[in-house]
PDB file of N, CA and C in Angstrom:
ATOM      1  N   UNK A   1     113.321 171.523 228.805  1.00  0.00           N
ATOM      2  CA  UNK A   1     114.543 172.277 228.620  1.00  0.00           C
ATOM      3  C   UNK A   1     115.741 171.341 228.724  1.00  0.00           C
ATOM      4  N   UNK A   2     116.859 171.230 227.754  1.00  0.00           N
ATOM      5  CA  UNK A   2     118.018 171.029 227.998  1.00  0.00           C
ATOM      6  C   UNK A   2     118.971 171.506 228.741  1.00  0.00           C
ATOM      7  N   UNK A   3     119.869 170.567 229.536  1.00  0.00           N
ATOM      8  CA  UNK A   3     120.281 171.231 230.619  1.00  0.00           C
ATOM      9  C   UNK A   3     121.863 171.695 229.735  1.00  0.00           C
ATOM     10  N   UNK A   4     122.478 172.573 230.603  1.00  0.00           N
ATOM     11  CA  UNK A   4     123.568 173.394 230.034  1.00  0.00           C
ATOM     12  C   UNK A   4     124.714 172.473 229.822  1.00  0.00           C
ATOM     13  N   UNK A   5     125.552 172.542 228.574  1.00  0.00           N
ATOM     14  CA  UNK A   5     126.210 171.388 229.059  1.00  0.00           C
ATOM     15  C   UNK A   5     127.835 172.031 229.232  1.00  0.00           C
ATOM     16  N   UNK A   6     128.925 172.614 230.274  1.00  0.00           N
ATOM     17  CA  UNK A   6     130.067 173.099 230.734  1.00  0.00           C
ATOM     18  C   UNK A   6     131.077 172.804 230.044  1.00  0.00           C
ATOM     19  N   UNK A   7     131.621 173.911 228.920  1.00  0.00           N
ATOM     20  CA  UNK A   7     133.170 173.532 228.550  1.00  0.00           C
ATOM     21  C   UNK A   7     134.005 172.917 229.941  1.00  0.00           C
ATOM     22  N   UNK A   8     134.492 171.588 229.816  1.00  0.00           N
ATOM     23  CA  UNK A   8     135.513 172.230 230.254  1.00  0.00           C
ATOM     24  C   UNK A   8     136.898 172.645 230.070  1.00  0.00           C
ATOM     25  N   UNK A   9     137.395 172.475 228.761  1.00  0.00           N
ATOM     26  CA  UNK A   9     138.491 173.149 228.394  1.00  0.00           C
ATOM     27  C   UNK A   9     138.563 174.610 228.846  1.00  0.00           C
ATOM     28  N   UNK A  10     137.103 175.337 229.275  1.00  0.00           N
ATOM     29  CA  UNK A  10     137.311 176.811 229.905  1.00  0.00           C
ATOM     30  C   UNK A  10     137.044 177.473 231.093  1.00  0.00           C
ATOM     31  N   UNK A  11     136.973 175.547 232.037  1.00  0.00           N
ATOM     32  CA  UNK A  11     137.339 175.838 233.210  1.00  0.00           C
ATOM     33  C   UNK A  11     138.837 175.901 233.958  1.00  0.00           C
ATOM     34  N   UNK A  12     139.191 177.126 234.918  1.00  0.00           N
ATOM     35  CA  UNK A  12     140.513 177.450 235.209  1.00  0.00           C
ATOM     36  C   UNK A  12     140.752 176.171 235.876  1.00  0.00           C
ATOM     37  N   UNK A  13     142.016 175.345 236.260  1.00  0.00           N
ATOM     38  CA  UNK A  13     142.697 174.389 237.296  1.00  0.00           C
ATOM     39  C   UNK A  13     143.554 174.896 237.754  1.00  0.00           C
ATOM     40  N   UNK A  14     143.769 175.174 238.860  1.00  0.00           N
ATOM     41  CA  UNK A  14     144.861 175.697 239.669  1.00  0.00           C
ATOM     42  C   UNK A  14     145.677 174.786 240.044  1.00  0.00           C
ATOM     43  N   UNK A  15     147.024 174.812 239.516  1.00  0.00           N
ATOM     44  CA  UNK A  15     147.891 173.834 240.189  1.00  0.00           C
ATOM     45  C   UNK A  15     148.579 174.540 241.306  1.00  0.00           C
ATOM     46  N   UNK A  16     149.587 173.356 241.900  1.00  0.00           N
ATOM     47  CA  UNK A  16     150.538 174.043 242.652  1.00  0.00           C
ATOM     48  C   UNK A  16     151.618 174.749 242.433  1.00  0.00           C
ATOM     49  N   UNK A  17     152.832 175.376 242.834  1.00  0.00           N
ATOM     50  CA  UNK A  17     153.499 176.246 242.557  1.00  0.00           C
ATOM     51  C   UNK A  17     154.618 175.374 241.800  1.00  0.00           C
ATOM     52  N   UNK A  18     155.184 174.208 242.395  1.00  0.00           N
ATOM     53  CA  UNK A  18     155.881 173.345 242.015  1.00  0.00           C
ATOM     54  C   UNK A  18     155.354 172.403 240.677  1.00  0.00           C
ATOM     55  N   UNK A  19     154.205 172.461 240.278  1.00  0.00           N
ATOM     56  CA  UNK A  19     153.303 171.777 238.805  1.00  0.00           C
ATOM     57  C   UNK A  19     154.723 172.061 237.913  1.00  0.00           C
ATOM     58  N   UNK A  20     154.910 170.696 236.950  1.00  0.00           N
ATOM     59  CA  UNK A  20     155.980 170.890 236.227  1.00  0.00           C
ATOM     60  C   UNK A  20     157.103 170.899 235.819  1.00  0.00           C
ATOM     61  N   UNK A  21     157.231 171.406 237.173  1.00  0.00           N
ATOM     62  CA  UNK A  21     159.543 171.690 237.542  1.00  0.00           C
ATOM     63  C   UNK A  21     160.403 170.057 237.648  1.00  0.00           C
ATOM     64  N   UNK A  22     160.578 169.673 236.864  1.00  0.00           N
ATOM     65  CA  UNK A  22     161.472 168.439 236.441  1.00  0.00           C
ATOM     66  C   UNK A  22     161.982 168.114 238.111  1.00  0.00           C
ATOM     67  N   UNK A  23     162.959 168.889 238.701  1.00  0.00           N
ATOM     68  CA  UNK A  23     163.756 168.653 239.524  1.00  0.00           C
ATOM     69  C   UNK A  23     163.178 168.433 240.804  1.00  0.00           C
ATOM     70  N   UNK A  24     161.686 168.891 241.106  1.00  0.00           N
ATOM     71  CA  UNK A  24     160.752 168.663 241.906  1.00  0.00           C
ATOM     72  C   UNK A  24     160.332 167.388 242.279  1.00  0.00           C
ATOM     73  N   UNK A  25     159.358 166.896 240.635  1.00  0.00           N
ATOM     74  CA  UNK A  25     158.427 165.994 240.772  1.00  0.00           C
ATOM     75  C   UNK A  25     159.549 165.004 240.147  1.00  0.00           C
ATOM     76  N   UNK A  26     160.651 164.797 239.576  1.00  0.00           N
ATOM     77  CA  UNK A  26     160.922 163.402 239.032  1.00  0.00           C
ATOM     78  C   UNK A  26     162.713 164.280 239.577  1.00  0.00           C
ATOM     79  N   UNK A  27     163.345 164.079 240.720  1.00  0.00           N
ATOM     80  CA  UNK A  27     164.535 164.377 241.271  1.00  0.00           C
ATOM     81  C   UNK A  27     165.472 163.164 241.105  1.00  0.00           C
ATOM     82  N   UNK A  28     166.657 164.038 241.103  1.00  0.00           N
ATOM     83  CA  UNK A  28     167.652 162.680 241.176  1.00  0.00           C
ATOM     84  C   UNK A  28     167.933 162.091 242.577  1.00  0.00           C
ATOM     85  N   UNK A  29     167.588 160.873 242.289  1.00  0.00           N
ATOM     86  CA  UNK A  29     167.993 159.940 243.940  1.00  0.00           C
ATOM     87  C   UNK A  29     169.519 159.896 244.361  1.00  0.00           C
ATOM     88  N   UNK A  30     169.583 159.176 245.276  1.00  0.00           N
ATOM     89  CA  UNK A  30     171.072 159.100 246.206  1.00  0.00           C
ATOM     90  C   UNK A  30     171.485 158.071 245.063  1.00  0.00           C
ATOM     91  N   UNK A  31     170.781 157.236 244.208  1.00  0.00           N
ATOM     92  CA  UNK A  31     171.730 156.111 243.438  1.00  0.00           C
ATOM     93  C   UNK A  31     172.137 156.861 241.903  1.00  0.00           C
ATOM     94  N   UNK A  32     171.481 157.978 242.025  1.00  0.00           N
ATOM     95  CA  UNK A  32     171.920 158.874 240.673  1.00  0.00           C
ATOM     96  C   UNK A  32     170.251 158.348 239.708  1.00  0.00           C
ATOM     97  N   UNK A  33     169.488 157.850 239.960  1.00  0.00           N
ATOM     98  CA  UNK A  33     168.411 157.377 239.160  1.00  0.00           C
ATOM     99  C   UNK A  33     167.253 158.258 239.317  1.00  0.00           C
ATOM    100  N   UNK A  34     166.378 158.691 238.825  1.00  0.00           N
ATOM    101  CA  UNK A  34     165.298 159.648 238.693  1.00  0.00           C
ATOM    102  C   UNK A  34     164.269 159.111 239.414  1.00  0.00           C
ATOM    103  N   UNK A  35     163.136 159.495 240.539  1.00  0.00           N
ATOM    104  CA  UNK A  35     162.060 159.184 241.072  1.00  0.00           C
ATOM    105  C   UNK A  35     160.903 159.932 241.676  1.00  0.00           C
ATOM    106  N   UNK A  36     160.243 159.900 241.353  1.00  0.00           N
ATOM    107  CA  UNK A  36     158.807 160.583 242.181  1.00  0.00           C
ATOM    108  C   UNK A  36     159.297 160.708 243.495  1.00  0.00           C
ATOM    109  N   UNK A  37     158.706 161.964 244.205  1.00  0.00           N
ATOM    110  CA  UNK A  37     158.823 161.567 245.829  1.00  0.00           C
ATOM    111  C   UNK A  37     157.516 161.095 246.455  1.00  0.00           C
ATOM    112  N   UNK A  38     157.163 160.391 247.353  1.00  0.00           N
ATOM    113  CA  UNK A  38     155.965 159.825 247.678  1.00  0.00           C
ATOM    114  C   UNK A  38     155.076 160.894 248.023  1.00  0.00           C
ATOM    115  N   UNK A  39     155.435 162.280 248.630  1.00  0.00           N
ATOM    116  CA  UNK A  39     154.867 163.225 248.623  1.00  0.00           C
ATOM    117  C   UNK A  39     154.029 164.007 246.987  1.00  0.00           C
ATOM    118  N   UNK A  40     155.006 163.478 246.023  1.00  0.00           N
ATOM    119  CA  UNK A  40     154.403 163.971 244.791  1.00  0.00           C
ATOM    120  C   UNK A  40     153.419 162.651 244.369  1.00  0.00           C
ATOM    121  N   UNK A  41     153.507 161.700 244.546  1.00  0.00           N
ATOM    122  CA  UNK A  41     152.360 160.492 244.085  1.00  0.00           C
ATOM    123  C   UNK A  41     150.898 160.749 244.842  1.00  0.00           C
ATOM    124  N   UNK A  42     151.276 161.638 246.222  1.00  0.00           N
ATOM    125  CA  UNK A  42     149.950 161.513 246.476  1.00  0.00           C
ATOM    126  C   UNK A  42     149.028 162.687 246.454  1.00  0.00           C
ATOM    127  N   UNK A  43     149.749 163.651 244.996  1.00  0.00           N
ATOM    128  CA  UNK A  43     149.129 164.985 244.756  1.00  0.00           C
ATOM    129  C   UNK A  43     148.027 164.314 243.595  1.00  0.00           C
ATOM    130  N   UNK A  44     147.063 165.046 243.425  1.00  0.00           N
ATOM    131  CA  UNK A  44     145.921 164.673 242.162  1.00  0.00           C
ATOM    132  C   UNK A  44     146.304 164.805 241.018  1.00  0.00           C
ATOM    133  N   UNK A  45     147.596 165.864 241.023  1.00  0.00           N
ATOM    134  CA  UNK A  45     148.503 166.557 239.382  1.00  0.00           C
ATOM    135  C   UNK A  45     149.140 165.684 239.500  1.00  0.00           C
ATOM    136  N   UNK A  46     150.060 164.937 239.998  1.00  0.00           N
ATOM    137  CA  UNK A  46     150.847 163.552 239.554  1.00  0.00           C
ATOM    138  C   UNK A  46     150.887 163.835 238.310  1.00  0.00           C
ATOM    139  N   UNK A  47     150.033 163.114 237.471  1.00  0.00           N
ATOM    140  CA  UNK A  47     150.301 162.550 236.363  1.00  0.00           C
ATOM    141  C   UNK A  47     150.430 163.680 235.383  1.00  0.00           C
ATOM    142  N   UNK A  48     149.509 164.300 235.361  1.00  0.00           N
ATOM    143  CA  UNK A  48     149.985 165.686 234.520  1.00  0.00           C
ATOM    144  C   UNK A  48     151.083 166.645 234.570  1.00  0.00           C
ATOM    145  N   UNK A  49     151.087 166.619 236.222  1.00  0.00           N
ATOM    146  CA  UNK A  49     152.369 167.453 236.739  1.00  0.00           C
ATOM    147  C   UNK A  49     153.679 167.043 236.031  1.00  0.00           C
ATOM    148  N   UNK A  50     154.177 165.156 236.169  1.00  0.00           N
ATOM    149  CA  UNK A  50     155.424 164.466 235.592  1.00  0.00           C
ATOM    150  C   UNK A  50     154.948 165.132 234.049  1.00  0.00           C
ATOM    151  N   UNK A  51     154.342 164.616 233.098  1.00  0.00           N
ATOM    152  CA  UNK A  51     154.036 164.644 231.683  1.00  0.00           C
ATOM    153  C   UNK A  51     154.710 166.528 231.226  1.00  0.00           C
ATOM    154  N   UNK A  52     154.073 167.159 232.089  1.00  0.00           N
ATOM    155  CA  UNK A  52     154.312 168.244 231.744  1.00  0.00           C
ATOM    156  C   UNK A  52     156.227 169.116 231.607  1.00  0.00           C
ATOM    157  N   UNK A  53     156.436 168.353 232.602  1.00  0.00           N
ATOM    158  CA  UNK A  53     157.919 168.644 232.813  1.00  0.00           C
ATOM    159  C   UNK A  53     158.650 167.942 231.922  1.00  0.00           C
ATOM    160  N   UNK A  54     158.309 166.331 231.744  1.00  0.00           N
ATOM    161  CA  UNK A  54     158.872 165.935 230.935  1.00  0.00           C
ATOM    162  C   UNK A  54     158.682 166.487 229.417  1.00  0.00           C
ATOM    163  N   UNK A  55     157.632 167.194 228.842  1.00  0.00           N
ATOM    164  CA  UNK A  55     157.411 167.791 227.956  1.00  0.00           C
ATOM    165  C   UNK A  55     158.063 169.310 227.753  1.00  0.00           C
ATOM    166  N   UNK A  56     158.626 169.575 228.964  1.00  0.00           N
ATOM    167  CA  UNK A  56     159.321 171.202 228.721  1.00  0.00           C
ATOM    168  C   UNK A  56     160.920 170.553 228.450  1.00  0.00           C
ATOM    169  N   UNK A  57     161.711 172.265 228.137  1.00  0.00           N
ATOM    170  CA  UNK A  57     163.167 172.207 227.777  1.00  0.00           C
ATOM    171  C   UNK A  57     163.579 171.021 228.659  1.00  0.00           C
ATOM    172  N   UNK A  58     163.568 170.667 230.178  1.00  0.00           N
ATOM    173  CA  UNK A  58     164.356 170.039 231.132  1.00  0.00           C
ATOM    174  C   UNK A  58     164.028 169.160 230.391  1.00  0.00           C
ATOM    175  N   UNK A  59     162.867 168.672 230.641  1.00  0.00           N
ATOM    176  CA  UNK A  59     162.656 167.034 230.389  1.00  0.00           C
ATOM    177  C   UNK A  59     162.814 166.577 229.103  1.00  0.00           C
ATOM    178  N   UNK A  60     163.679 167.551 227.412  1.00  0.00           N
ATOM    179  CA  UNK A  60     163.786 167.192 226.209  1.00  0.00           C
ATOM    180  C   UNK A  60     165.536 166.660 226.637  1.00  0.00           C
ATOM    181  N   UNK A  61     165.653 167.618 227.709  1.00  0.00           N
ATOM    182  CA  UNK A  61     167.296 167.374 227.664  1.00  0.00           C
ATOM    183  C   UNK A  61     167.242 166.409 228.085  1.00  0.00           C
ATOM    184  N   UNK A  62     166.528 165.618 229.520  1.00  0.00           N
ATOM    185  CA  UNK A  62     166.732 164.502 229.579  1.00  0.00           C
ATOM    186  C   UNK A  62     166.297 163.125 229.217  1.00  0.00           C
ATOM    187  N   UNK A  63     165.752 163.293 227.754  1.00  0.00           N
ATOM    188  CA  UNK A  63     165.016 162.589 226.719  1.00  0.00           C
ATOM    189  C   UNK A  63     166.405 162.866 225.871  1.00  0.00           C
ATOM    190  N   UNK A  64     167.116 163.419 225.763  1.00  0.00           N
ATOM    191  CA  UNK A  64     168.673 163.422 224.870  1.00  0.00           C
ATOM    192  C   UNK A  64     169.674 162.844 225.536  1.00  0.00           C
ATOM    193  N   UNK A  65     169.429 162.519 227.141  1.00  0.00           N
ATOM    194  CA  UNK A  65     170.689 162.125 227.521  1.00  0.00           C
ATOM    195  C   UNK A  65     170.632 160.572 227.484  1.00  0.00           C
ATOM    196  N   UNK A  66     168.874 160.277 227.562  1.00  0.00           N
ATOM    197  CA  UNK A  66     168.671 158.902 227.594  1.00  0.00           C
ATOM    198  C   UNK A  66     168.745 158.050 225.832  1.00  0.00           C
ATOM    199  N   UNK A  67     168.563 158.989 225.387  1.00  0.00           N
ATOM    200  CA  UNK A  67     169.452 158.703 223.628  1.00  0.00           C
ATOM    201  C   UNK A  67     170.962 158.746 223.417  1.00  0.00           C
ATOM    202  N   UNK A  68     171.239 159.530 224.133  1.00  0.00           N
ATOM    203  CA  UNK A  68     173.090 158.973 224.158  1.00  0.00           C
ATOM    204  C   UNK A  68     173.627 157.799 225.523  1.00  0.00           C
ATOM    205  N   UNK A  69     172.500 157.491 225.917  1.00  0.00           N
ATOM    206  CA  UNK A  69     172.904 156.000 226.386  1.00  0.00           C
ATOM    207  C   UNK A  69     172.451 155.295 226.331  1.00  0.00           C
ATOM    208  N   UNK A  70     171.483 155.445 225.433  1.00  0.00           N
ATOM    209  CA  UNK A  70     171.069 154.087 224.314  1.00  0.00           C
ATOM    210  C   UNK A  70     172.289 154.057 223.904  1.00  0.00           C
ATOM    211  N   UNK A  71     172.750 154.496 223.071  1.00  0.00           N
ATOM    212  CA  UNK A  71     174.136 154.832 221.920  1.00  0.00           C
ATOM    213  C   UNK A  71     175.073 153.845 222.487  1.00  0.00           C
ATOM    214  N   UNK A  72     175.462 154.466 223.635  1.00  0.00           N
ATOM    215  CA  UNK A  72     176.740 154.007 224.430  1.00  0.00           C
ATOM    216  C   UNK A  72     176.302 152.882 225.006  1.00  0.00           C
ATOM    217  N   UNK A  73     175.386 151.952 224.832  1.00  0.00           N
ATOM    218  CA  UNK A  73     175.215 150.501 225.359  1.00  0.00           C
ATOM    219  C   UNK A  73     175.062 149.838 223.986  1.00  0.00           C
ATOM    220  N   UNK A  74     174.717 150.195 223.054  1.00  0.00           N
ATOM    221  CA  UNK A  74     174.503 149.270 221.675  1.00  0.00           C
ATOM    222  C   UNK A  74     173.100 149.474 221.410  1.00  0.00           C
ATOM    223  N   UNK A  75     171.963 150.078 222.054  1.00  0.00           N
ATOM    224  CA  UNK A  75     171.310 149.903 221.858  1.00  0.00           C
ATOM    225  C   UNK A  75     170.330 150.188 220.174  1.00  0.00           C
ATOM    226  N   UNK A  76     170.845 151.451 220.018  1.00  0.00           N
ATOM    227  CA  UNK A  76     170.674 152.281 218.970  1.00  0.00           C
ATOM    228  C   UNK A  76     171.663 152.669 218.716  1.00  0.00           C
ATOM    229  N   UNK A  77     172.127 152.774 216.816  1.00  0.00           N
ATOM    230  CA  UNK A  77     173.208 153.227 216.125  1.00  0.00           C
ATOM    231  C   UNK A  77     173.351 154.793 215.904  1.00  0.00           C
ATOM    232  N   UNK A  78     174.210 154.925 215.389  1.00  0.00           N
ATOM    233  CA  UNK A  78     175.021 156.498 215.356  1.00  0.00           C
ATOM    234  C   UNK A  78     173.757 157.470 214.418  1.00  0.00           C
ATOM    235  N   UNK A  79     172.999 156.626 213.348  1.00  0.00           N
ATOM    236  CA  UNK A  79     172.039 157.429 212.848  1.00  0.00           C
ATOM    237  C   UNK A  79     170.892 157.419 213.153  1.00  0.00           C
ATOM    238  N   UNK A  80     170.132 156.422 214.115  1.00  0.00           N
ATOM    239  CA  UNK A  80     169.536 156.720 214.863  1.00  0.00           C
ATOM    240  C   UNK A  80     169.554 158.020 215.987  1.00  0.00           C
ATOM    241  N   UNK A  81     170.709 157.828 216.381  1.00  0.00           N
ATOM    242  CA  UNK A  81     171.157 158.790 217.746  1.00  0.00           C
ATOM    243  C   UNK A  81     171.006 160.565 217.419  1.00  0.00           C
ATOM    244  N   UNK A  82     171.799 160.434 215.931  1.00  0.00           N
ATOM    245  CA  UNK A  82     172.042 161.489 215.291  1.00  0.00           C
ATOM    246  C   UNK A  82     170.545 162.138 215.351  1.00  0.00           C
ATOM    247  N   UNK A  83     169.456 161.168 214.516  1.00  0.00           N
ATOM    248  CA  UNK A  83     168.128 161.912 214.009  1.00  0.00           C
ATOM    249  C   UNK A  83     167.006 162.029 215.752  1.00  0.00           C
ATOM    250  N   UNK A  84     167.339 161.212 216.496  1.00  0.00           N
ATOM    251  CA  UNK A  84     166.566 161.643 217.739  1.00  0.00           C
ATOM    252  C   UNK A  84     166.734 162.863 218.308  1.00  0.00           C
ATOM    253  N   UNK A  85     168.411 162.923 218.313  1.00  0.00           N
ATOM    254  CA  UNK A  85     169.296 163.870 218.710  1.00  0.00           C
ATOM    255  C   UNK A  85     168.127 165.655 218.224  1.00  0.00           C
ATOM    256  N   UNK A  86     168.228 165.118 217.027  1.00  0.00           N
ATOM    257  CA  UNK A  86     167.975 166.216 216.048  1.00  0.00           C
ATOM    258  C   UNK A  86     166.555 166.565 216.218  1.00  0.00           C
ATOM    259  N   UNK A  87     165.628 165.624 216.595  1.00  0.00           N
ATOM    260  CA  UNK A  87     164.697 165.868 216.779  1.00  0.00           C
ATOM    261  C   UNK A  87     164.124 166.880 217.875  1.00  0.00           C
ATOM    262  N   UNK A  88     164.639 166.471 219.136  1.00  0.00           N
ATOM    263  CA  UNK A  88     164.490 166.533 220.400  1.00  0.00           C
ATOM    264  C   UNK A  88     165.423 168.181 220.282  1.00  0.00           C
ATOM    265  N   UNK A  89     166.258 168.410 219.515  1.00  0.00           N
ATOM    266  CA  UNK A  89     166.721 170.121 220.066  1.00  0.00           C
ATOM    267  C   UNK A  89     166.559 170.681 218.866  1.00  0.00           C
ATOM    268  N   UNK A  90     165.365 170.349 218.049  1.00  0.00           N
ATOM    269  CA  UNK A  90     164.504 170.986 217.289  1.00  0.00           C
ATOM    270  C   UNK A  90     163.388 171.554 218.176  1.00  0.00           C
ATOM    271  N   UNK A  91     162.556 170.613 218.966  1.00  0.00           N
ATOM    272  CA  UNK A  91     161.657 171.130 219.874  1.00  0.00           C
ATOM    273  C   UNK A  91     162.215 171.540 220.766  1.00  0.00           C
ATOM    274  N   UNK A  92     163.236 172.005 221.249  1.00  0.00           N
ATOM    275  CA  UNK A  92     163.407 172.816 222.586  1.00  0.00           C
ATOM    276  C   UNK A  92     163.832 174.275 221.750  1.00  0.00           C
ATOM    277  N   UNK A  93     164.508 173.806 220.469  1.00  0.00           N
ATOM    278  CA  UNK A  93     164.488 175.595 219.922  1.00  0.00           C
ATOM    279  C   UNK A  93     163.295 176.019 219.617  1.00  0.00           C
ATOM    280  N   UNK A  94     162.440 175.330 219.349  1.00  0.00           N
ATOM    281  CA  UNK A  94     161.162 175.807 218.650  1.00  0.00           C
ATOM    282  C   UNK A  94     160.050 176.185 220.379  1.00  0.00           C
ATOM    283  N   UNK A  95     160.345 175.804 221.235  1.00  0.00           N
ATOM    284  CA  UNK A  95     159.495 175.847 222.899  1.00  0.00           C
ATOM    285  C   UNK A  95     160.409 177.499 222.915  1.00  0.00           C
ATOM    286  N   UNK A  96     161.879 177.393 222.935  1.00  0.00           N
ATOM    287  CA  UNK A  96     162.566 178.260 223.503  1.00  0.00           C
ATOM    288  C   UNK A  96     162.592 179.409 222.730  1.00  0.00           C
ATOM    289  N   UNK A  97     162.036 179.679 221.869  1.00  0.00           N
ATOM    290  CA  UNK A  97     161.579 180.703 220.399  1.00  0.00           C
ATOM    291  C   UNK A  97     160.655 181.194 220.680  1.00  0.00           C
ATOM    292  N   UNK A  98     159.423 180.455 221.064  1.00  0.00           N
ATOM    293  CA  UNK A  98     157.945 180.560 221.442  1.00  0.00           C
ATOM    294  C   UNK A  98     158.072 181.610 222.790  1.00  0.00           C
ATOM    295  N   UNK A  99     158.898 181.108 223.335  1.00  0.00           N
ATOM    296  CA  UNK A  99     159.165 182.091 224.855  1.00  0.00           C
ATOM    297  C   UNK A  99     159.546 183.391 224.748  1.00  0.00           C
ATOM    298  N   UNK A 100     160.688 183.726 223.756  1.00  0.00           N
ATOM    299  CA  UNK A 100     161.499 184.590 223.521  1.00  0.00           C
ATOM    300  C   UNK A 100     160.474 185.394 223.051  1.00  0.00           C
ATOM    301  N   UNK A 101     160.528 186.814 223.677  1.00  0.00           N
ATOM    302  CA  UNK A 101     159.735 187.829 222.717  1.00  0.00           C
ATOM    303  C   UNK A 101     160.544 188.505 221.595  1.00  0.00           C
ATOM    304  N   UNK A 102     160.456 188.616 220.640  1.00  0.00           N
ATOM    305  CA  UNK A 102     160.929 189.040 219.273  1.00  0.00           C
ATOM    306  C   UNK A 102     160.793 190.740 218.658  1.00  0.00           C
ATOM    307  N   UNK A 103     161.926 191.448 219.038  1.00  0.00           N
ATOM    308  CA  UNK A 103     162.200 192.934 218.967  1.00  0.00           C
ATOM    309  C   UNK A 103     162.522 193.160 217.399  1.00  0.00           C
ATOM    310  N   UNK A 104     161.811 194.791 216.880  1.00  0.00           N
ATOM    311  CA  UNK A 104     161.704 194.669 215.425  1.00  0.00           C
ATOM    312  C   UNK A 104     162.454 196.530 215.980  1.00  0.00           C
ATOM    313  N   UNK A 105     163.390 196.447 215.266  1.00  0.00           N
ATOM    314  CA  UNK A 105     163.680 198.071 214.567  1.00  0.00           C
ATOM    315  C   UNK A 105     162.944 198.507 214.076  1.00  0.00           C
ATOM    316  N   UNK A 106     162.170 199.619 214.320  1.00  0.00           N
ATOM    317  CA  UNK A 106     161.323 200.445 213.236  1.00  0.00           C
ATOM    318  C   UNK A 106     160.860 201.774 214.009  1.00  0.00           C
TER     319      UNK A 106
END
């Protein structure tokens, strides 16, 4: 007999309550700079936990702020800035759409 072999894409993971929340796992420090707290490095979600936040609305905005200071150091030009720009609050309308439930007259 072959033994069974376990999705696991359809096993549940329970995170913690805080899994996600930008302002949690990657906070602004006393120097104004963004950091893990050592309490969050030594959770097992770490890495998924950061990825995930940085992947929601918070973390697109602050994937836009770090494109307008590229800008403002030279790093990247005005049409660069423009099309990242554009990119990045394309996916937060399209996350923030997905959320919204959508009411029909009828």
């Amino acid at each position: 007999m072959k033994p069974e072999i376990q999705n696991p894409a359809s096993s549940i993971i329970e995170h913690p309550d805080c899994f996600g929340q930008l302002d949690t796992v990657f906070p602004v420090g006393e120097e104004g700079l963004r950091t893990s707290p050592p309490e969050c490095m030594k959770c097992s979600h770490a890495k998924a936990c950061l990825q995930t936040a940085m992947r929601g609305p918070e973390g697109l905005k602050l994937q836009e702020e770090k494109v307008d200071q590229a800008y403002k150091c030279g790093l990247i030009g005005k049409l660069e800035r423009w099309s990242r720009k554009k990119l990045i609050r394309q996916e937060i309308e399209a996350m923030t759409s997905k959320k919204k439930p959508k009411h029909r007259d009828s």
